[in-house]
C-alpha atoms as a PDB file:
ATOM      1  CA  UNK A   1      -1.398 -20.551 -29.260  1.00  0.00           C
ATOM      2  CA  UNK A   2      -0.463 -18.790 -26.064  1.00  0.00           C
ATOM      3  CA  UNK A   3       0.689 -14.816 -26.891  1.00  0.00           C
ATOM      4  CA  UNK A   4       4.056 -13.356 -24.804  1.00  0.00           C
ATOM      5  CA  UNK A   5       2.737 -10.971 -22.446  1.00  0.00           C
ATOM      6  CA  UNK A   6       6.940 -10.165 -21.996  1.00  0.00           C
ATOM      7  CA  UNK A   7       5.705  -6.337 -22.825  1.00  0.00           C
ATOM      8  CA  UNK A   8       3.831  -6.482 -19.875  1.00  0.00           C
ATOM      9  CA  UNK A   9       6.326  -6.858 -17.028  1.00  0.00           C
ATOM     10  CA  UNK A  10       7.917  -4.557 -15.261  1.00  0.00           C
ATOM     11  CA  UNK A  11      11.599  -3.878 -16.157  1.00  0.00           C
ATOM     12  CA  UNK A  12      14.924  -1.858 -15.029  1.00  0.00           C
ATOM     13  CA  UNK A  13      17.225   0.854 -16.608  1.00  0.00           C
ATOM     14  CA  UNK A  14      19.739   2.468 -14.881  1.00  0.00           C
ATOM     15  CA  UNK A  15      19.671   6.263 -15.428  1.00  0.00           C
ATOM     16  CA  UNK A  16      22.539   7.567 -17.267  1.00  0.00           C
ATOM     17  CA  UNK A  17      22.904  11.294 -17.012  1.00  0.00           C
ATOM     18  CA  UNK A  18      22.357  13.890 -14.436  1.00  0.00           C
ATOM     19  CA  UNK A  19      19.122  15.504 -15.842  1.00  0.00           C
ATOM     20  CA  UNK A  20      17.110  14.136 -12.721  1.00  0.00           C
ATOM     21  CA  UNK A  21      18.930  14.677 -10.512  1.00  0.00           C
ATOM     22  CA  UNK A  22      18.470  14.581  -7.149  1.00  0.00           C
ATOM     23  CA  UNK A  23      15.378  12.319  -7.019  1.00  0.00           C
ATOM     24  CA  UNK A  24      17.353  10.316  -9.807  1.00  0.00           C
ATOM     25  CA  UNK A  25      21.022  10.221  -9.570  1.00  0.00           C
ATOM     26  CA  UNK A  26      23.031   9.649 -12.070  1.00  0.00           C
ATOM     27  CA  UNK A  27      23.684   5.195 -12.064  1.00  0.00           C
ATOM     28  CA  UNK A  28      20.219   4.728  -9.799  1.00  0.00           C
ATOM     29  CA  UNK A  29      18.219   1.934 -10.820  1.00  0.00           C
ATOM     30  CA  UNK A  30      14.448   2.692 -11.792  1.00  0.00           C
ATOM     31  CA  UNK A  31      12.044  -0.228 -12.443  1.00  0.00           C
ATOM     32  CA  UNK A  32       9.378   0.887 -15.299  1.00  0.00           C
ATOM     33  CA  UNK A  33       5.717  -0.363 -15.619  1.00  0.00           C
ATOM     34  CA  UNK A  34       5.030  -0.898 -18.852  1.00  0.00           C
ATOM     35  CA  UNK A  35       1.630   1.988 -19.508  1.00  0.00           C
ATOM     36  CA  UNK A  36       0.346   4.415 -22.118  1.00  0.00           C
ATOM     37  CA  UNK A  37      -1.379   6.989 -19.395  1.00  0.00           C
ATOM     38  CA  UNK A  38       0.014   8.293 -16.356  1.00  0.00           C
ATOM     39  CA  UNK A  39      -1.420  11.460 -14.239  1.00  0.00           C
ATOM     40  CA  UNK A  40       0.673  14.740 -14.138  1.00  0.00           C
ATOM     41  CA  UNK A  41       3.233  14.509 -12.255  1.00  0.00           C
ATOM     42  CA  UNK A  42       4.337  10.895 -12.665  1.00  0.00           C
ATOM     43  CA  UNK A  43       8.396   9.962 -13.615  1.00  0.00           C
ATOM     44  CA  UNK A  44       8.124   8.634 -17.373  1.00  0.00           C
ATOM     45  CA  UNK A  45      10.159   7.252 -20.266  1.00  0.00           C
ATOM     46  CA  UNK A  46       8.694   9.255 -23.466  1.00  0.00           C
ATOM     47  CA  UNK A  47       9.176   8.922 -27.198  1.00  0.00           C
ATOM     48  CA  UNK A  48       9.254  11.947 -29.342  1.00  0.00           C
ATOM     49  CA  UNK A  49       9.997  10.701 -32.767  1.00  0.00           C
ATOM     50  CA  UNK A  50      13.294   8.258 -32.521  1.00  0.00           C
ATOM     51  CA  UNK A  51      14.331   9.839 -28.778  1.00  0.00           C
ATOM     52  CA  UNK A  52      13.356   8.197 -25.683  1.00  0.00           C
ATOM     53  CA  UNK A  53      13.165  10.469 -22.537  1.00  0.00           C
ATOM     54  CA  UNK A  54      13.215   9.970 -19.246  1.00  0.00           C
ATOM     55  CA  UNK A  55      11.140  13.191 -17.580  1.00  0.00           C
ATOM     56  CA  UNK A  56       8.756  14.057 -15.394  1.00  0.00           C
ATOM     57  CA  UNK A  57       5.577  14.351 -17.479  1.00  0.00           C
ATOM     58  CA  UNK A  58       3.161  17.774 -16.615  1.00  0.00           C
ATOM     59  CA  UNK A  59      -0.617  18.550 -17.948  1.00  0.00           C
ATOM     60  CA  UNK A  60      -1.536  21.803 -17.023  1.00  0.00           C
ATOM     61  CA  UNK A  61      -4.957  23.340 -16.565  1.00  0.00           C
ATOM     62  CA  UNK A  62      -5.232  24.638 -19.975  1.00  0.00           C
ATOM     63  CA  UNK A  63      -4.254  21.046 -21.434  1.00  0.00           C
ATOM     64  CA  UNK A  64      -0.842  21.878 -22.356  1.00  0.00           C
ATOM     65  CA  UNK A  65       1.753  18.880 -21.729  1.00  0.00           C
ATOM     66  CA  UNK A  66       5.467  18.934 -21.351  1.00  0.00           C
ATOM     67  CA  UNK A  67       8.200  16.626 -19.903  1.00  0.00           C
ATOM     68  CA  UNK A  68      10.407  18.451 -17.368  1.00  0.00           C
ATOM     69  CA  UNK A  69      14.082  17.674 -16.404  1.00  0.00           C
ATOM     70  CA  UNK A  70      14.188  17.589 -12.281  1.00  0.00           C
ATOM     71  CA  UNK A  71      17.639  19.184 -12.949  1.00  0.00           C
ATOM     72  CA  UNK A  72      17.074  22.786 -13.332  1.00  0.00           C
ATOM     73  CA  UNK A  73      19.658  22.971 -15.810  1.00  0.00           C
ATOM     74  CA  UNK A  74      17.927  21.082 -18.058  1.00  0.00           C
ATOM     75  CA  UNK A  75      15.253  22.832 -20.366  1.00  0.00           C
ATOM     76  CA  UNK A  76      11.400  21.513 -20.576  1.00  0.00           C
ATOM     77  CA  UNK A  77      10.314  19.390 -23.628  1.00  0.00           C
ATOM     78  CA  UNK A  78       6.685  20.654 -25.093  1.00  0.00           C
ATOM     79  CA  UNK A  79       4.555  17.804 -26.154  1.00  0.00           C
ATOM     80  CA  UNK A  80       1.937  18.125 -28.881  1.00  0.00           C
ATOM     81  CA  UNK A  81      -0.681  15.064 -28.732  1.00  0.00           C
ATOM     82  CA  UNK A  82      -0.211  12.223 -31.341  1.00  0.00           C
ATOM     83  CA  UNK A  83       3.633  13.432 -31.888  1.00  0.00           C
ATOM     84  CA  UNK A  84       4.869  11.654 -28.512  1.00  0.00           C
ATOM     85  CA  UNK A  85       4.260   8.373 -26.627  1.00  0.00           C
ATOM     86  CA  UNK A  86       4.244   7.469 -23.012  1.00  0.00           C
ATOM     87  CA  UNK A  87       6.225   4.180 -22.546  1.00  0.00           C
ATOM     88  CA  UNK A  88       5.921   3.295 -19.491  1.00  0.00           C
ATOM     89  CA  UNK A  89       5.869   5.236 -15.875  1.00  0.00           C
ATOM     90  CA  UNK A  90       8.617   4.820 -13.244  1.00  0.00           C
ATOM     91  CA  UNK A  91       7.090   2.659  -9.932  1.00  0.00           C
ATOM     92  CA  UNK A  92      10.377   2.463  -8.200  1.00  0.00           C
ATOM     93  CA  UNK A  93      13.481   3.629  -7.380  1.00  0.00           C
ATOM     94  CA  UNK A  94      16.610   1.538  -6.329  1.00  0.00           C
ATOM     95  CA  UNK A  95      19.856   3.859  -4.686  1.00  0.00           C
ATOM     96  CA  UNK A  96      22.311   1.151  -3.036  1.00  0.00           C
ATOM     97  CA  UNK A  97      19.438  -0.974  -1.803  1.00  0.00           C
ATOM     98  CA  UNK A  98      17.391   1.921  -0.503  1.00  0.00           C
ATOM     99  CA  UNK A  99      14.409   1.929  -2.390  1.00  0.00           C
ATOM    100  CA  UNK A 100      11.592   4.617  -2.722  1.00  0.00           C
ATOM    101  CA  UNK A 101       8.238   3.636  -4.472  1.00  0.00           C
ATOM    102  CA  UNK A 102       6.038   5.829  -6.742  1.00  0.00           C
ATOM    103  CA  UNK A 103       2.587   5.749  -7.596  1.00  0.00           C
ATOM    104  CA  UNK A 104       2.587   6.855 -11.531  1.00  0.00           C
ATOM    105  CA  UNK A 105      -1.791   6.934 -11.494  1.00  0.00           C
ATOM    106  CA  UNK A 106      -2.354   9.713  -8.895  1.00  0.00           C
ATOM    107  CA  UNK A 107      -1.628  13.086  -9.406  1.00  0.00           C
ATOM    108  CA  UNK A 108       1.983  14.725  -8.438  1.00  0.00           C
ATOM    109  CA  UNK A 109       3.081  11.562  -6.930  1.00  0.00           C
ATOM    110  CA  UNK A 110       3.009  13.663  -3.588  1.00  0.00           C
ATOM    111  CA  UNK A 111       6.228  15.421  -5.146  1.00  0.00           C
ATOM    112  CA  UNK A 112       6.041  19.374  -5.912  1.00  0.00           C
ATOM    113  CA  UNK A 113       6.171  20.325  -9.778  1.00  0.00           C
ATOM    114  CA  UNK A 114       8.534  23.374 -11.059  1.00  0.00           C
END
């Protein structure tokens, strides 16, 4: 019997809030890839018990993790391994048809952390 590989393929949400703003505005379009590991740096939709996040996710030298809001206004979520879950890692952006692409495997996407 063939298995669905449906939780494979990529997928859309449309950000609702401001917390990521200005690489994210609020009604953007971002297309997730399904994926349990991502490198620092990378755009990511998180569970921490029954919330799902959408953050930038940060490892620091000492191990530490966190998601951050790009919004300054927003404060930083600490992560403590095997109490949160990587979903899947933003690969694209959509703004009226202008689209930007990430790369959610190599460190800081080329984007500066806070």
């Amino acid at each position: 019997m063939p298995q669905d590989c449906s939780y494979n393929e990529l997928h859309p949400l449309q950000v609702l809030d401001d917390s990521m703003e200005p690489e994210f505005p609020k009604h953007c379009i971002i297309v997730i890839e399904p994926a349990e590991v991502c490198a620092t740096g990378a755009y990511v939709i998180a569970t921490i018990g029954d919330e799902r996040w959408f953050r930038q996710y940060v490892k620091d030298a000492g191990g530490g993790q966190k998601l951050m809001a790009v919004n300054p206004e927003y404060p930083e979520i600490p992560l403590e391994n095997g109490r949160f879950k990587i979903e899947g890692v933003v690969v694209q952006r959509n703004i009226r048809r202008k689209i930007k692409h990430y790369n959610p495997y190599r460190p800081n996407n080329g984007t500066a952390l806070q």
